[in-house]
PDB file of N, CA and C in Angstrom:
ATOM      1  N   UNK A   1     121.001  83.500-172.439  1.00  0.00           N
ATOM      2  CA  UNK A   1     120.585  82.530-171.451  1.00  0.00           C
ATOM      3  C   UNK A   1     119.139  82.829-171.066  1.00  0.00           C
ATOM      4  N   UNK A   2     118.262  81.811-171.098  1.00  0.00           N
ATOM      5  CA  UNK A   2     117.150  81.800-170.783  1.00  0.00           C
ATOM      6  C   UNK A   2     116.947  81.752-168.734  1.00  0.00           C
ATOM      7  N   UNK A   3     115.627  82.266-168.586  1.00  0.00           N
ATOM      8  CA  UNK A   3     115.210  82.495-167.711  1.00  0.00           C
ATOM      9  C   UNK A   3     115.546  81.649-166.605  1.00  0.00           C
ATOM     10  N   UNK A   4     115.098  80.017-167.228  1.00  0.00           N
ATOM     11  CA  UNK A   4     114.925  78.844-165.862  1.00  0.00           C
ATOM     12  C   UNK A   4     116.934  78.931-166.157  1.00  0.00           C
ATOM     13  N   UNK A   5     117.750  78.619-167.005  1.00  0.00           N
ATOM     14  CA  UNK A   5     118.790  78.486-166.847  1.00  0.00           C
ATOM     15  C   UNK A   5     119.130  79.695-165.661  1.00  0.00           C
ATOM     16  N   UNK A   6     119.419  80.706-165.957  1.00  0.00           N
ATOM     17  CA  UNK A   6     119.367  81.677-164.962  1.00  0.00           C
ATOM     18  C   UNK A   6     119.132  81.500-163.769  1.00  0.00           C
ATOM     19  N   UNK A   7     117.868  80.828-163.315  1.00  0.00           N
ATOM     20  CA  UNK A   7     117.475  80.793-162.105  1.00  0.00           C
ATOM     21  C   UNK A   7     118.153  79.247-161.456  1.00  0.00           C
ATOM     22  N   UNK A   8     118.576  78.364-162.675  1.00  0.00           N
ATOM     23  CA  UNK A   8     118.961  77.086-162.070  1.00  0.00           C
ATOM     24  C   UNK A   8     120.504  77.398-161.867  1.00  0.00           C
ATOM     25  N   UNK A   9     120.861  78.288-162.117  1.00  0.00           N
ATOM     26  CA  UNK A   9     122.401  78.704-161.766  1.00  0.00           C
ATOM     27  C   UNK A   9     122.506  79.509-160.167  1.00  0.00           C
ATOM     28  N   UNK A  10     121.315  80.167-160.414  1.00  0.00           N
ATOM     29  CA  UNK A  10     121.565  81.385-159.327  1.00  0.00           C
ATOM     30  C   UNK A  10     120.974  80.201-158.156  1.00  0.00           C
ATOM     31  N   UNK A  11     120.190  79.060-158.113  1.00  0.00           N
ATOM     32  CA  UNK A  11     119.585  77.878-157.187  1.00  0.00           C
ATOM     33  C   UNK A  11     121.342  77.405-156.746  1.00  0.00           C
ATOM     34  N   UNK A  12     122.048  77.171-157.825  1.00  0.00           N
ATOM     35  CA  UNK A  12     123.331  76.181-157.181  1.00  0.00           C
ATOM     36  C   UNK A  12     124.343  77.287-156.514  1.00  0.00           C
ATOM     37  N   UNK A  13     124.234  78.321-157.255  1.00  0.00           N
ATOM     38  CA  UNK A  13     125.345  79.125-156.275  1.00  0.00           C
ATOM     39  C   UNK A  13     124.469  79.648-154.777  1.00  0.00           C
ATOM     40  N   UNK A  14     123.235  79.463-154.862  1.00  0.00           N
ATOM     41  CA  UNK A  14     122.940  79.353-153.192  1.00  0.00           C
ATOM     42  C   UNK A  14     123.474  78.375-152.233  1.00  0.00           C
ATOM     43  N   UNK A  15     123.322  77.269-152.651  1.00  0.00           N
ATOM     44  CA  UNK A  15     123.426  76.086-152.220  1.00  0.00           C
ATOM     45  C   UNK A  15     124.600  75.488-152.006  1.00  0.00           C
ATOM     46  N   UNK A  16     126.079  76.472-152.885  1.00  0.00           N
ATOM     47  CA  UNK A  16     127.391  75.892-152.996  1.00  0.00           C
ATOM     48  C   UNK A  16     128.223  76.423-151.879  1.00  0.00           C
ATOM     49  N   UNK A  17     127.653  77.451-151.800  1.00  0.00           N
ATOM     50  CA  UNK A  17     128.672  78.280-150.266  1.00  0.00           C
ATOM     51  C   UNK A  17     128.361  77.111-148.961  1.00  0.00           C
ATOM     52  N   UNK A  18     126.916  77.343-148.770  1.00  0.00           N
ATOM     53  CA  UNK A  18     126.710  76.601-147.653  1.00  0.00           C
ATOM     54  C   UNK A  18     126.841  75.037-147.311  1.00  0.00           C
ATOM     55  N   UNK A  19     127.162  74.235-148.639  1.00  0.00           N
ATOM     56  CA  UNK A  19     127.584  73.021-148.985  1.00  0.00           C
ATOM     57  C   UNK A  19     129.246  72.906-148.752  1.00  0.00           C
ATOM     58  N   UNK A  20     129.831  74.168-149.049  1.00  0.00           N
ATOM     59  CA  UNK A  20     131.202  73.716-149.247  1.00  0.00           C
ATOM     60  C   UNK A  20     132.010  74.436-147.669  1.00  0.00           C
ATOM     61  N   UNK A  21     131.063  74.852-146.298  1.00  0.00           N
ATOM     62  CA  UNK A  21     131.292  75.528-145.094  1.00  0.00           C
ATOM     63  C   UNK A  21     130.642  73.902-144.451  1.00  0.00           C
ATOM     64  N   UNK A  22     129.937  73.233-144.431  1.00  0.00           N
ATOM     65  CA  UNK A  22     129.152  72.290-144.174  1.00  0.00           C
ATOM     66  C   UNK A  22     130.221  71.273-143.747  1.00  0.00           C
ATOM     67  N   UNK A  23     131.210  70.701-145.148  1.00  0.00           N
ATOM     68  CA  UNK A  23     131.879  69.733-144.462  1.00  0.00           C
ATOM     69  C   UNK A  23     133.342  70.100-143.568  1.00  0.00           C
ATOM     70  N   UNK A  24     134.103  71.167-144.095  1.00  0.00           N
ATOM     71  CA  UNK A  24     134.937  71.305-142.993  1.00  0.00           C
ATOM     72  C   UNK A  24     134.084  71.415-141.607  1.00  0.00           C
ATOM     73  N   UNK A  25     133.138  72.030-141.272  1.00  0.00           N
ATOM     74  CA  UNK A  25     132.110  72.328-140.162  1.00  0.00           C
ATOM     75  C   UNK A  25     132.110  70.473-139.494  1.00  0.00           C
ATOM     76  N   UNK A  26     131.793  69.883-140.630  1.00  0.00           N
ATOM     77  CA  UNK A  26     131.563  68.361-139.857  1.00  0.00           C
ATOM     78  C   UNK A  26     132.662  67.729-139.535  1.00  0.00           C
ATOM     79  N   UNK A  27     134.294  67.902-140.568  1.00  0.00           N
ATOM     80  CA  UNK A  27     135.170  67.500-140.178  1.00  0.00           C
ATOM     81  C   UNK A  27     135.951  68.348-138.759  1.00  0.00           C
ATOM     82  N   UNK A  28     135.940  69.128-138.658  1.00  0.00           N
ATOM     83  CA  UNK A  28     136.737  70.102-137.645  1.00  0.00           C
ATOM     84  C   UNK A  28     135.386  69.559-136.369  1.00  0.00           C
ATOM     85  N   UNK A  29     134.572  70.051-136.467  1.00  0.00           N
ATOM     86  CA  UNK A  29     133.239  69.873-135.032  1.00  0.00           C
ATOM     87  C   UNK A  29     133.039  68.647-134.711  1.00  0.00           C
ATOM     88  N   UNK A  30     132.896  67.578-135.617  1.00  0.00           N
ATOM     89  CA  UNK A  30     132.293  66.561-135.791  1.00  0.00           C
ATOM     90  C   UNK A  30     133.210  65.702-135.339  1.00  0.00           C
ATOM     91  N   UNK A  31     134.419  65.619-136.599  1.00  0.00           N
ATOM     92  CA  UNK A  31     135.255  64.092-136.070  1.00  0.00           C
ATOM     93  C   UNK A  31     136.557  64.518-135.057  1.00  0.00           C
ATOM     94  N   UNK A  32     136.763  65.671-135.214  1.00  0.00           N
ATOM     95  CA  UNK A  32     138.024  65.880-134.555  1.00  0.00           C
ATOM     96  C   UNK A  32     137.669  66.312-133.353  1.00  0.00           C
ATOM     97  N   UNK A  33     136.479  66.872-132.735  1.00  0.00           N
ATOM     98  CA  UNK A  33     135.802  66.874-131.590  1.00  0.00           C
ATOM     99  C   UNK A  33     135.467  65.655-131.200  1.00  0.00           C
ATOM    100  N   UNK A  34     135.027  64.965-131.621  1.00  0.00           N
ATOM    101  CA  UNK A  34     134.607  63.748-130.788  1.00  0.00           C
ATOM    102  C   UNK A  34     135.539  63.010-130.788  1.00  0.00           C
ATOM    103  N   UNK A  35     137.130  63.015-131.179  1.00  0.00           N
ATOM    104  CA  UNK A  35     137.803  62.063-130.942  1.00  0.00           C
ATOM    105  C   UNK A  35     138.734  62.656-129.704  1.00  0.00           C
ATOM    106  N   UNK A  36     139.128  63.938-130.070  1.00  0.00           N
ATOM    107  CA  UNK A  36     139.952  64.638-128.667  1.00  0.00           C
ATOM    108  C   UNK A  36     139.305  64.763-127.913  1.00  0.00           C
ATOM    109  N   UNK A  37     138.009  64.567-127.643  1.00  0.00           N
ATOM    110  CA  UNK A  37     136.929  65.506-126.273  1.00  0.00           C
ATOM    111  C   UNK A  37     135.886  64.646-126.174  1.00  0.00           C
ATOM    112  N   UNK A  38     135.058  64.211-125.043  1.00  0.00           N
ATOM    113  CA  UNK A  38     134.199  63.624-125.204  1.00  0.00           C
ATOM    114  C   UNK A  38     132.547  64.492-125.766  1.00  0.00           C
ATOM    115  N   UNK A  39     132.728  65.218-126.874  1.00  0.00           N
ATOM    116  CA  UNK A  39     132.143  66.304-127.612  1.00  0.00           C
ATOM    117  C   UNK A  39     131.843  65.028-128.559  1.00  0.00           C
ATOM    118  N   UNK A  40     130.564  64.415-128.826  1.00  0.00           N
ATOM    119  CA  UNK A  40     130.388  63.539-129.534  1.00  0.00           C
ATOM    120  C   UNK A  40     129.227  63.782-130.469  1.00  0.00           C
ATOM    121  N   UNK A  41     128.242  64.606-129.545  1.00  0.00           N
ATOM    122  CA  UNK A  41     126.327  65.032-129.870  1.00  0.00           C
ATOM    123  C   UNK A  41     126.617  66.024-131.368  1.00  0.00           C
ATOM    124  N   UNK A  42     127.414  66.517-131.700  1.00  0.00           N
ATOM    125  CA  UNK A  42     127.635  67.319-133.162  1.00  0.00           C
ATOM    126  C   UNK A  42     127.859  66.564-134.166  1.00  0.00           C
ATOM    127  N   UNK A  43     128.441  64.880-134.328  1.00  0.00           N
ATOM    128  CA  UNK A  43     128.745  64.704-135.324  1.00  0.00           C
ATOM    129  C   UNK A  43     127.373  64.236-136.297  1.00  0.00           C
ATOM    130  N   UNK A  44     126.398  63.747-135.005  1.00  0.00           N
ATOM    131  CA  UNK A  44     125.025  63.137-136.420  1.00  0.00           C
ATOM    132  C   UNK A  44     124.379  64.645-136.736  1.00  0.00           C
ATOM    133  N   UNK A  45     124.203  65.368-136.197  1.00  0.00           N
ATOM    134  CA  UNK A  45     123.557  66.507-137.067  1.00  0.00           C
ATOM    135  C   UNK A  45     124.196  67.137-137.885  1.00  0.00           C
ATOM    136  N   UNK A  46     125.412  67.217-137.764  1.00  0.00           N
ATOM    137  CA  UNK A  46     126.167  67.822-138.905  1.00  0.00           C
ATOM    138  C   UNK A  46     126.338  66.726-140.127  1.00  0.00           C
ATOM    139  N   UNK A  47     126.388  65.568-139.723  1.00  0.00           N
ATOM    140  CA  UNK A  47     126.135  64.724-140.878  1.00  0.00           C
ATOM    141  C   UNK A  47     125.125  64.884-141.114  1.00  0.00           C
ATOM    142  N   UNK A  48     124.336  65.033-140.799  1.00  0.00           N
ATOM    143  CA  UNK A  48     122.745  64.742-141.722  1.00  0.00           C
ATOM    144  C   UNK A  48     122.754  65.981-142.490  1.00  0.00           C
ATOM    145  N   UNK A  49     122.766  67.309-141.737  1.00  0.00           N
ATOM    146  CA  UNK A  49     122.918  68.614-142.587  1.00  0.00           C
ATOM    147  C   UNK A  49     124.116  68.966-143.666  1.00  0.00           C
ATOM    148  N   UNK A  50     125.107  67.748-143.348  1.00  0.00           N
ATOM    149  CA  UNK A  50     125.945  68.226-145.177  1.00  0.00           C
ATOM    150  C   UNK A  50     125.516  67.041-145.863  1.00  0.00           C
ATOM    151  N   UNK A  51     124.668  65.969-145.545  1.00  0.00           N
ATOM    152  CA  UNK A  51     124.470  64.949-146.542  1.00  0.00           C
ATOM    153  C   UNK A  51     123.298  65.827-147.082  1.00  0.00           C
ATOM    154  N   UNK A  52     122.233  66.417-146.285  1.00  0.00           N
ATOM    155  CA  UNK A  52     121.264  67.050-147.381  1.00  0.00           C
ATOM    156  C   UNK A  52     121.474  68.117-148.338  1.00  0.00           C
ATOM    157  N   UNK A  53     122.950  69.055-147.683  1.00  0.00           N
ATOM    158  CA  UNK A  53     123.273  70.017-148.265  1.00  0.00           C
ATOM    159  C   UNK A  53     124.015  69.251-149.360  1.00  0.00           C
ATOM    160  N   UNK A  54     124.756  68.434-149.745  1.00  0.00           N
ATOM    161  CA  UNK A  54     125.375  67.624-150.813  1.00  0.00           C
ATOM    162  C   UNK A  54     124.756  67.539-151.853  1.00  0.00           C
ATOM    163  N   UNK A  55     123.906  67.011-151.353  1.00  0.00           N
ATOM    164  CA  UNK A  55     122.511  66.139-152.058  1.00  0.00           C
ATOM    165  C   UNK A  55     121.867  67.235-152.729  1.00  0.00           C
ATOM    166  N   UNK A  56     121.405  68.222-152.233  1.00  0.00           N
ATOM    167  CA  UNK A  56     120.650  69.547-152.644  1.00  0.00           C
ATOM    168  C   UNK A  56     121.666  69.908-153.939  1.00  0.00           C
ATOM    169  N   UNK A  57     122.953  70.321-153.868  1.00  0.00           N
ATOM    170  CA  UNK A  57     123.861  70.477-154.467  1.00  0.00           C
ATOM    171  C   UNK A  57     123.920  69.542-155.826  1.00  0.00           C
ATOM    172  N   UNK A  58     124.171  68.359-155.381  1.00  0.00           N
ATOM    173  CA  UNK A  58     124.293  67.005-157.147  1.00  0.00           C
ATOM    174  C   UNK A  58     123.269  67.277-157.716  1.00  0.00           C
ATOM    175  N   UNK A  59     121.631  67.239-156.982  1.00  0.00           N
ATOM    176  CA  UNK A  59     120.793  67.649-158.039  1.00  0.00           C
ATOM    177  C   UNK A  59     120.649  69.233-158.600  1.00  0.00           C
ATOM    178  N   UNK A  60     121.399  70.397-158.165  1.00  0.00           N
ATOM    179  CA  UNK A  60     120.918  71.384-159.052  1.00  0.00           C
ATOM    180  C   UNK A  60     122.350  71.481-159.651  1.00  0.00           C
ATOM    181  N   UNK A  61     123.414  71.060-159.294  1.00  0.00           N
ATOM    182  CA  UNK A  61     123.941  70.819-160.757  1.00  0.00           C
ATOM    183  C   UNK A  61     123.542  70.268-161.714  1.00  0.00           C
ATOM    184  N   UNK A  62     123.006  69.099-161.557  1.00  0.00           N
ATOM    185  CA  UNK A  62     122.636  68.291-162.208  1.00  0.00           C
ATOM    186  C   UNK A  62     121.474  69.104-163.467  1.00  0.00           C
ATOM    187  N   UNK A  63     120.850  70.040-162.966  1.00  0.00           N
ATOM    188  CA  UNK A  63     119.414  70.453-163.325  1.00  0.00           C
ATOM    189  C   UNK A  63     120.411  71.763-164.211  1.00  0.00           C
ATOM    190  N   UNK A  64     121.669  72.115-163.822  1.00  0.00           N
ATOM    191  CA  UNK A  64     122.149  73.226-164.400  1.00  0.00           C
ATOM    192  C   UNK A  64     122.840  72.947-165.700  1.00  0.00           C
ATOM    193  N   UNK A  65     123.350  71.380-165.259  1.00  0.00           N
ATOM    194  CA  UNK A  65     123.995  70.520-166.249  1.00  0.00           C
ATOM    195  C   UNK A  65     123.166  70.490-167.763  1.00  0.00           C
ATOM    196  N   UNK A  66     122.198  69.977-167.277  1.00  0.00           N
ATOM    197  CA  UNK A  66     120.994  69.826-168.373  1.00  0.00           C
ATOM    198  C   UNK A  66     120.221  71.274-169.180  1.00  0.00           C
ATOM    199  N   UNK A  67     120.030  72.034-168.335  1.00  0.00           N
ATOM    200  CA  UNK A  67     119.661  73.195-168.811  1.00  0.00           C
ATOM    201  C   UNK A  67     120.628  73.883-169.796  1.00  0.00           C
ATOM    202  N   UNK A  68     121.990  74.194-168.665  1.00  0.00           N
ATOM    203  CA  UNK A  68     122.706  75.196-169.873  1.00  0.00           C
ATOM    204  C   UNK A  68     123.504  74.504-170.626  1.00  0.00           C
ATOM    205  N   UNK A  69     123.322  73.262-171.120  1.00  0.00           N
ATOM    206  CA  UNK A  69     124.057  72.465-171.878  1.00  0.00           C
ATOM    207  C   UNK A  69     125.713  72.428-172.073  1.00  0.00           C
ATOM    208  N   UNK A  70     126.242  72.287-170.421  1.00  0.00           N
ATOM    209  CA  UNK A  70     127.655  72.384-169.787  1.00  0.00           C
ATOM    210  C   UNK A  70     127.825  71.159-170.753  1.00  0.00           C
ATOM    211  N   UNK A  71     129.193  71.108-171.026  1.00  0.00           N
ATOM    212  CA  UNK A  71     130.153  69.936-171.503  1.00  0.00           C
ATOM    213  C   UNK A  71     130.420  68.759-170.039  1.00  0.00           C
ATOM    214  N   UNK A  72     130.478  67.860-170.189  1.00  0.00           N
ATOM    215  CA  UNK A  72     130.767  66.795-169.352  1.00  0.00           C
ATOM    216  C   UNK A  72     131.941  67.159-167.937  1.00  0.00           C
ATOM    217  N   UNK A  73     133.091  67.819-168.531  1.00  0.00           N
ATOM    218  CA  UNK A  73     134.296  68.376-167.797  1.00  0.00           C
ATOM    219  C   UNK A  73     133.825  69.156-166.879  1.00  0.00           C
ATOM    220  N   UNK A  74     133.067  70.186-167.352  1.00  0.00           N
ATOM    221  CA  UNK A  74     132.585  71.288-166.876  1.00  0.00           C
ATOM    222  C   UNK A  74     131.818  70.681-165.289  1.00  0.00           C
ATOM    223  N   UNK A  75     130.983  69.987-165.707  1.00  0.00           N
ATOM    224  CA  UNK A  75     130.295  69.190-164.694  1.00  0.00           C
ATOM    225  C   UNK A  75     130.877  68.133-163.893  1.00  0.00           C
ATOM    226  N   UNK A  76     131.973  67.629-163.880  1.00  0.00           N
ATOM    227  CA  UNK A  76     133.354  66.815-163.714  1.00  0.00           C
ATOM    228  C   UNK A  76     133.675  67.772-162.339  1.00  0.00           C
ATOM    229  N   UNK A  77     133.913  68.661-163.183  1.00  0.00           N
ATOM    230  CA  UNK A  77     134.840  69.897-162.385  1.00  0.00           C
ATOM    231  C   UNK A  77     133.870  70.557-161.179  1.00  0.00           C
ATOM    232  N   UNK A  78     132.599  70.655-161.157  1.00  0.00           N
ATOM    233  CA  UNK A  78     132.241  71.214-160.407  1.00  0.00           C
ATOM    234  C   UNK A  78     131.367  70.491-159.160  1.00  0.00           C
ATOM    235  N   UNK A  79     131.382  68.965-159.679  1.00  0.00           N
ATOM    236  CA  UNK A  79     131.189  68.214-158.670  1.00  0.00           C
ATOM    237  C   UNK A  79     132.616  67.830-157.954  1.00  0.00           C
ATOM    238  N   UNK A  80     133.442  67.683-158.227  1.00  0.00           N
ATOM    239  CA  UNK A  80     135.170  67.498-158.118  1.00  0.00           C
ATOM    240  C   UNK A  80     135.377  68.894-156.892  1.00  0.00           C
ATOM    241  N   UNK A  81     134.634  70.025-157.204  1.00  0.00           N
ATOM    242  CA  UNK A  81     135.428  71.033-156.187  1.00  0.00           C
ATOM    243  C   UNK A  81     134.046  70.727-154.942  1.00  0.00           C
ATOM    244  N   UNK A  82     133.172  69.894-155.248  1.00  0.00           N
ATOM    245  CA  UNK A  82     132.157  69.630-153.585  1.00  0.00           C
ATOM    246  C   UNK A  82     132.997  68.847-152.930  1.00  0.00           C
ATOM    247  N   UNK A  83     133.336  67.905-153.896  1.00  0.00           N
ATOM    248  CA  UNK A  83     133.736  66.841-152.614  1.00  0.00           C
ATOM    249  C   UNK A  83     135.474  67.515-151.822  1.00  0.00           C
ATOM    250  N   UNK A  84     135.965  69.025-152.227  1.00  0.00           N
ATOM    251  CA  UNK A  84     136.890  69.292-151.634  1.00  0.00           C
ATOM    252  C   UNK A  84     136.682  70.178-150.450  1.00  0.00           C
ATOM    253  N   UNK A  85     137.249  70.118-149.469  1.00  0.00           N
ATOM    254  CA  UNK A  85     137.009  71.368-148.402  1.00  0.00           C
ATOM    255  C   UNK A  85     136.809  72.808-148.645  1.00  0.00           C
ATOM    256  N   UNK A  86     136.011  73.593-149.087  1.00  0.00           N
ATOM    257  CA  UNK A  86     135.702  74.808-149.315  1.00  0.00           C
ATOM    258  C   UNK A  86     136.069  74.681-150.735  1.00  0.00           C
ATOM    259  N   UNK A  87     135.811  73.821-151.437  1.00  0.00           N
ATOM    260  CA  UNK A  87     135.812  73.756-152.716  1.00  0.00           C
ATOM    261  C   UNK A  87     134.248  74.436-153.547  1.00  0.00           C
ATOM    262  N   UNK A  88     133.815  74.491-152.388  1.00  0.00           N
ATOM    263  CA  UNK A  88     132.316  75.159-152.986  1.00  0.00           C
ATOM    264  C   UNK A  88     132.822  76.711-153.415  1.00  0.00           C
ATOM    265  N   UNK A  89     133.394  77.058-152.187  1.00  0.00           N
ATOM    266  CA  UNK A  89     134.057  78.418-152.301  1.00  0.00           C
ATOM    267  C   UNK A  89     134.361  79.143-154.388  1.00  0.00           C
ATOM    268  N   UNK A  90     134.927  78.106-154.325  1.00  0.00           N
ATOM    269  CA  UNK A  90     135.934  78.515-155.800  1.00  0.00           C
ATOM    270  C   UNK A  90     134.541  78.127-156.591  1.00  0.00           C
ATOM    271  N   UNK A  91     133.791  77.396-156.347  1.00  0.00           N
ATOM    272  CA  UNK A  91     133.057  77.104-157.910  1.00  0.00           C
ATOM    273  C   UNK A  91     132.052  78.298-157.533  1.00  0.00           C
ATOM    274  N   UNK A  92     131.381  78.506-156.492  1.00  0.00           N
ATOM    275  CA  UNK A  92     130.826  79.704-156.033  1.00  0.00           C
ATOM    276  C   UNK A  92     131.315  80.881-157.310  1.00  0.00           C
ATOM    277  N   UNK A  93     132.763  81.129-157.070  1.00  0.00           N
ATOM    278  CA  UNK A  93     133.692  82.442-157.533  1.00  0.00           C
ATOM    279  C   UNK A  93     133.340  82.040-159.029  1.00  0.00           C
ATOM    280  N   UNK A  94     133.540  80.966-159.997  1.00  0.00           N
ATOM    281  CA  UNK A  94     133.400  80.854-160.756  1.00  0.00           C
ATOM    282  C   UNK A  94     131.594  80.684-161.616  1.00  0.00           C
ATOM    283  N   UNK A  95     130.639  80.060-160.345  1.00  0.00           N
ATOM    284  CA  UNK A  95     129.322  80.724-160.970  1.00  0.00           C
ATOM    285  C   UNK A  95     129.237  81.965-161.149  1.00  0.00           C
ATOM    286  N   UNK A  96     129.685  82.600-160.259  1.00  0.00           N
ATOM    287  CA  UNK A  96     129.173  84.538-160.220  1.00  0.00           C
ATOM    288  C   UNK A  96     129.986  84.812-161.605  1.00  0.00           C
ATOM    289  N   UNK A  97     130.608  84.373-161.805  1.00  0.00           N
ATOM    290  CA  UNK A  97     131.657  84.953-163.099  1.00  0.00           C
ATOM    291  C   UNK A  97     130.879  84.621-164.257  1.00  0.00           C
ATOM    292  N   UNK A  98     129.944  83.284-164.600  1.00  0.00           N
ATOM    293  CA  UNK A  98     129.304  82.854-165.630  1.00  0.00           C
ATOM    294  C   UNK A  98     128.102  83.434-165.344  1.00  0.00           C
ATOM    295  N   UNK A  99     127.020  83.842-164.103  1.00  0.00           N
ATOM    296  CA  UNK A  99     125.967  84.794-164.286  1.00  0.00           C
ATOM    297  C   UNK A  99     126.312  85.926-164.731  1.00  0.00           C
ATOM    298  N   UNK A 100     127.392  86.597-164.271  1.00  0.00           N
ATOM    299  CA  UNK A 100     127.492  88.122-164.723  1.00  0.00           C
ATOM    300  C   UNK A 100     127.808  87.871-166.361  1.00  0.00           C
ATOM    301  N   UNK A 101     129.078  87.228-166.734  1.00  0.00           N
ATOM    302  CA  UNK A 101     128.781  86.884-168.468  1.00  0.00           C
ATOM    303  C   UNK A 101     127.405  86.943-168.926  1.00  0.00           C
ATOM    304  N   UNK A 102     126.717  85.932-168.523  1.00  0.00           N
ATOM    305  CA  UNK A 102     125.395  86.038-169.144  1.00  0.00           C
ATOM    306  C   UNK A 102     124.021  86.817-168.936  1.00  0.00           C
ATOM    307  N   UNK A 103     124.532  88.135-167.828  1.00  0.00           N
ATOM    308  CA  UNK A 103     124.061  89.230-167.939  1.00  0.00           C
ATOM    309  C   UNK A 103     124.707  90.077-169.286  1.00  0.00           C
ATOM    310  N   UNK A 104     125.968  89.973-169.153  1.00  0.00           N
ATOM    311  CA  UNK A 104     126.418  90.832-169.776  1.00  0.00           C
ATOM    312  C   UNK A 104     125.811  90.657-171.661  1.00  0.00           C
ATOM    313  N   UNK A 105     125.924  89.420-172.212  1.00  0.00           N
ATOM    314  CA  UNK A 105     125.400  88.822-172.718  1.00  0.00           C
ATOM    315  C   UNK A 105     123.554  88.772-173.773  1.00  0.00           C
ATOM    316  N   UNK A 106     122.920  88.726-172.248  1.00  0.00           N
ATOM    317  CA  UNK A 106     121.520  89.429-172.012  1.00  0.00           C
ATOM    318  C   UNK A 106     121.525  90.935-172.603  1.00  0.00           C
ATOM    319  N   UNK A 107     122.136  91.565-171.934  1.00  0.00           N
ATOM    320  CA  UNK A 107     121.969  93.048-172.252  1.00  0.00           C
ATOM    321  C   UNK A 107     122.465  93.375-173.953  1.00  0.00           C
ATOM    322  N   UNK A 108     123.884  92.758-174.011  1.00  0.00           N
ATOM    323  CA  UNK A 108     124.067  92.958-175.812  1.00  0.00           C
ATOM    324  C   UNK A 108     123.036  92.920-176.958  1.00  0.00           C
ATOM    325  N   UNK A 109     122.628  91.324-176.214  1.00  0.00           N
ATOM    326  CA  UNK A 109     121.414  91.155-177.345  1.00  0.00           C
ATOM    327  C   UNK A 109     120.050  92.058-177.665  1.00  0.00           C
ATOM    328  N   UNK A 110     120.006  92.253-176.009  1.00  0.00           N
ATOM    329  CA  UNK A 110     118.577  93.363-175.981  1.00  0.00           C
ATOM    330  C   UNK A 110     119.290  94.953-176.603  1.00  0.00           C
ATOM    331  N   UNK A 111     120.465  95.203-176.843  1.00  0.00           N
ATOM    332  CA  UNK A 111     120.915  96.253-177.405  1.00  0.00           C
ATOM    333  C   UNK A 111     120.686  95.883-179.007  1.00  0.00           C
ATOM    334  N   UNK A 112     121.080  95.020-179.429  1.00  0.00           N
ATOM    335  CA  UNK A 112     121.349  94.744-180.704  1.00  0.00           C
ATOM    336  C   UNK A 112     119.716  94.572-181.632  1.00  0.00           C
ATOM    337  N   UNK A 113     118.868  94.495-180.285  1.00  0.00           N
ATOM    338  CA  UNK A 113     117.406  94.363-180.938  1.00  0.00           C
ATOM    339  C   UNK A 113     116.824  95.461-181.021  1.00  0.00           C
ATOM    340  N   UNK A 114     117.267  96.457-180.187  1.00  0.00           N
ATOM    341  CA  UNK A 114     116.939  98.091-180.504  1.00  0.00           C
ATOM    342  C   UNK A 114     117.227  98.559-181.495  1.00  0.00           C
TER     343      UNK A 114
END
């Protein structure tokens, strides 16, 4: 794995934790506060901050999509776990699993060139 791939992976698993804490945050604060309580002032900022965090999210998949030349599913699947409640969580668990592969990966080859 090349460099920008690398770095466009390690960009979305920044972006996936705090994307996938974002909308339970808006559903629990946001709608279920302002409907039991007159607690209303949380729901536009928390909307605006998981629509940008979303948004931040589709495009560096998108950019990860293209780079490490994911299969369609792959990319299916990992927009599929945003739109779930802490679904960022799990794809999170599953980037760290495909950077460390492609450390692991990295290092073989630089062995095999010695």
């Amino acid at each position: 794995m090349d460099i920008k791939t690398a770095s466009a992976l390690h960009r979305l698993r920044l972006i996936s934790v705090p994307e996938a804490l974002s909308f339970p945050a808006l559903l629990i604060f946001g709608s279920l506060l302002s409907r039991v309580s007159d607690i209303d002032y949380l729901m536009m900022p928390l909307g605006i901050l998981h629509g940008i965090l979303f948004l931040l999210y589709a495009v560096f998949l998108l950019d990860v999509w293209n780079k490490a030349k994911w299969p369609g599913k792959k990319l299916g699947l990992f927009f599929l776990l945003a739109l779930l409640p802490f679904g960022g969580l799990y794809g999170d668990r599953l980037l760290k699993r495909e950077e460390a592969d492609s450390v692991l990966a990295a290092r073989a080859r630089e062995a095999a060139r010695a």
